[in-house]
Protein backbone atom coordinates (compact mmCIF):
# COMPACT_ATOMS: atom_id res chain seq x y z
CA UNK A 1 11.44 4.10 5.11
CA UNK A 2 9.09 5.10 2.68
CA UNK A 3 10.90 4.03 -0.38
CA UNK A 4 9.65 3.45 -4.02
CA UNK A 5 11.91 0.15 -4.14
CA UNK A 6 12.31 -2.59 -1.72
CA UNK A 7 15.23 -3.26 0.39
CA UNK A 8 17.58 -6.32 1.17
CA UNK A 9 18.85 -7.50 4.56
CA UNK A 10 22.48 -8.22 4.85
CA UNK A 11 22.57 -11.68 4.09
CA UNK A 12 20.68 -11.32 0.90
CA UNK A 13 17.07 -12.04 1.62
CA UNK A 14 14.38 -9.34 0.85
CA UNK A 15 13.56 -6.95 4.14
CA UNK A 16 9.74 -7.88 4.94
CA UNK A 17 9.12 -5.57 7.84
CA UNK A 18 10.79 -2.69 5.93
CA UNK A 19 8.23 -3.20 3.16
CA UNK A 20 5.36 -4.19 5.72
CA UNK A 21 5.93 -0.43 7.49
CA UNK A 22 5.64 1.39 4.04
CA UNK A 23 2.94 -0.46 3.03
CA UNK A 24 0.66 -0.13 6.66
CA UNK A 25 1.64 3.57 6.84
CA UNK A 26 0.26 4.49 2.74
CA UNK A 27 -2.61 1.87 3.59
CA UNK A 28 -3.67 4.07 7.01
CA UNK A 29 -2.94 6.71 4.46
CA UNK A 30 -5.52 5.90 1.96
CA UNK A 31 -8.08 4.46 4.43
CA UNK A 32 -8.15 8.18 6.07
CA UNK A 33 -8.61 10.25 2.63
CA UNK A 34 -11.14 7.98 1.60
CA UNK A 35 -12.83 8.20 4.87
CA UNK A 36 -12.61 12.07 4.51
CA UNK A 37 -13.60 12.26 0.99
CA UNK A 38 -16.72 9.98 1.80
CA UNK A 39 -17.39 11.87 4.88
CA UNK A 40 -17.35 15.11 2.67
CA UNK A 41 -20.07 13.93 -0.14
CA UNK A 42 -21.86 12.53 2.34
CA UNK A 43 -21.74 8.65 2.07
CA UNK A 44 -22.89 7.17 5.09
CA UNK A 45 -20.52 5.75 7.64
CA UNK A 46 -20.88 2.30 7.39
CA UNK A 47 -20.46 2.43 3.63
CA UNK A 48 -18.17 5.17 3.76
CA UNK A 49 -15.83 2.57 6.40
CA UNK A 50 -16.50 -0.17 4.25
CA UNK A 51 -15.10 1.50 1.06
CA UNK A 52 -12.59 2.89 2.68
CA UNK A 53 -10.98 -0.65 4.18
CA UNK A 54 -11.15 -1.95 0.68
CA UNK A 55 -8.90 0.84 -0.61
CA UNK A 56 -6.58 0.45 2.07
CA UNK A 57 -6.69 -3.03 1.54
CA UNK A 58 -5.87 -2.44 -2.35
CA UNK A 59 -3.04 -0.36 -1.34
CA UNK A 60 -1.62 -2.14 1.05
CA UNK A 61 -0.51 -4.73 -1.11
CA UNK A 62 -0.22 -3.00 -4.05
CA UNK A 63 2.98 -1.05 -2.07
CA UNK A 64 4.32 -5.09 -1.58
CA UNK A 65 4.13 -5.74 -5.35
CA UNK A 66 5.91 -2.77 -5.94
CA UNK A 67 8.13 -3.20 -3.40
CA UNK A 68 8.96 -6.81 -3.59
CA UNK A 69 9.31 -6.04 -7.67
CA UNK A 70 6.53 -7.62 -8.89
CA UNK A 71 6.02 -6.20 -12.17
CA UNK A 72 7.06 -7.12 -16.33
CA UNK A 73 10.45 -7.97 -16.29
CA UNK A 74 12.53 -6.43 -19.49
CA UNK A 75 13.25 -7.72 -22.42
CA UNK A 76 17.56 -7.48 -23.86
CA UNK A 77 18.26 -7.90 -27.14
């Protein structure tokens, strides 16, 4: 758990709720600084929630992308 790259099941095909964990648990992550950090500067709740859901949303599936190895693939000469 909590793993830069993805993992595969035995048979091959990628491990969704390995990946699905990681990602919920640095989204819940992010949503709770945010909320602190907003809380701190003194955004207002509402907005302060609001922003806050959006960044965990952003992370949430930016830790799939990563995960699943969504990125530029490497050129060989």
């Amino acid at each position: 758990m909590l793993e830069k790259n993805g993992k595969n099941n035995i048979d091959g095909s990628f491990d969704w709720g390995d990946a699905i964990m990681d990602a919920g648990v640095l989204a819940g992550l992010t949503f709770f600084t945010a909320l602190g950090g907003s809380s701190i500067v003194g955004i207002p709740t509402p907005q302060a929630c609001i922003g806050a859901a959006v960044s965990a949303a952003g992370q949430f599936f930016l830790t799939l992308a990563i995960k699943r190895g969504l990125r530029e693939q490497t050129k060989t000469p």
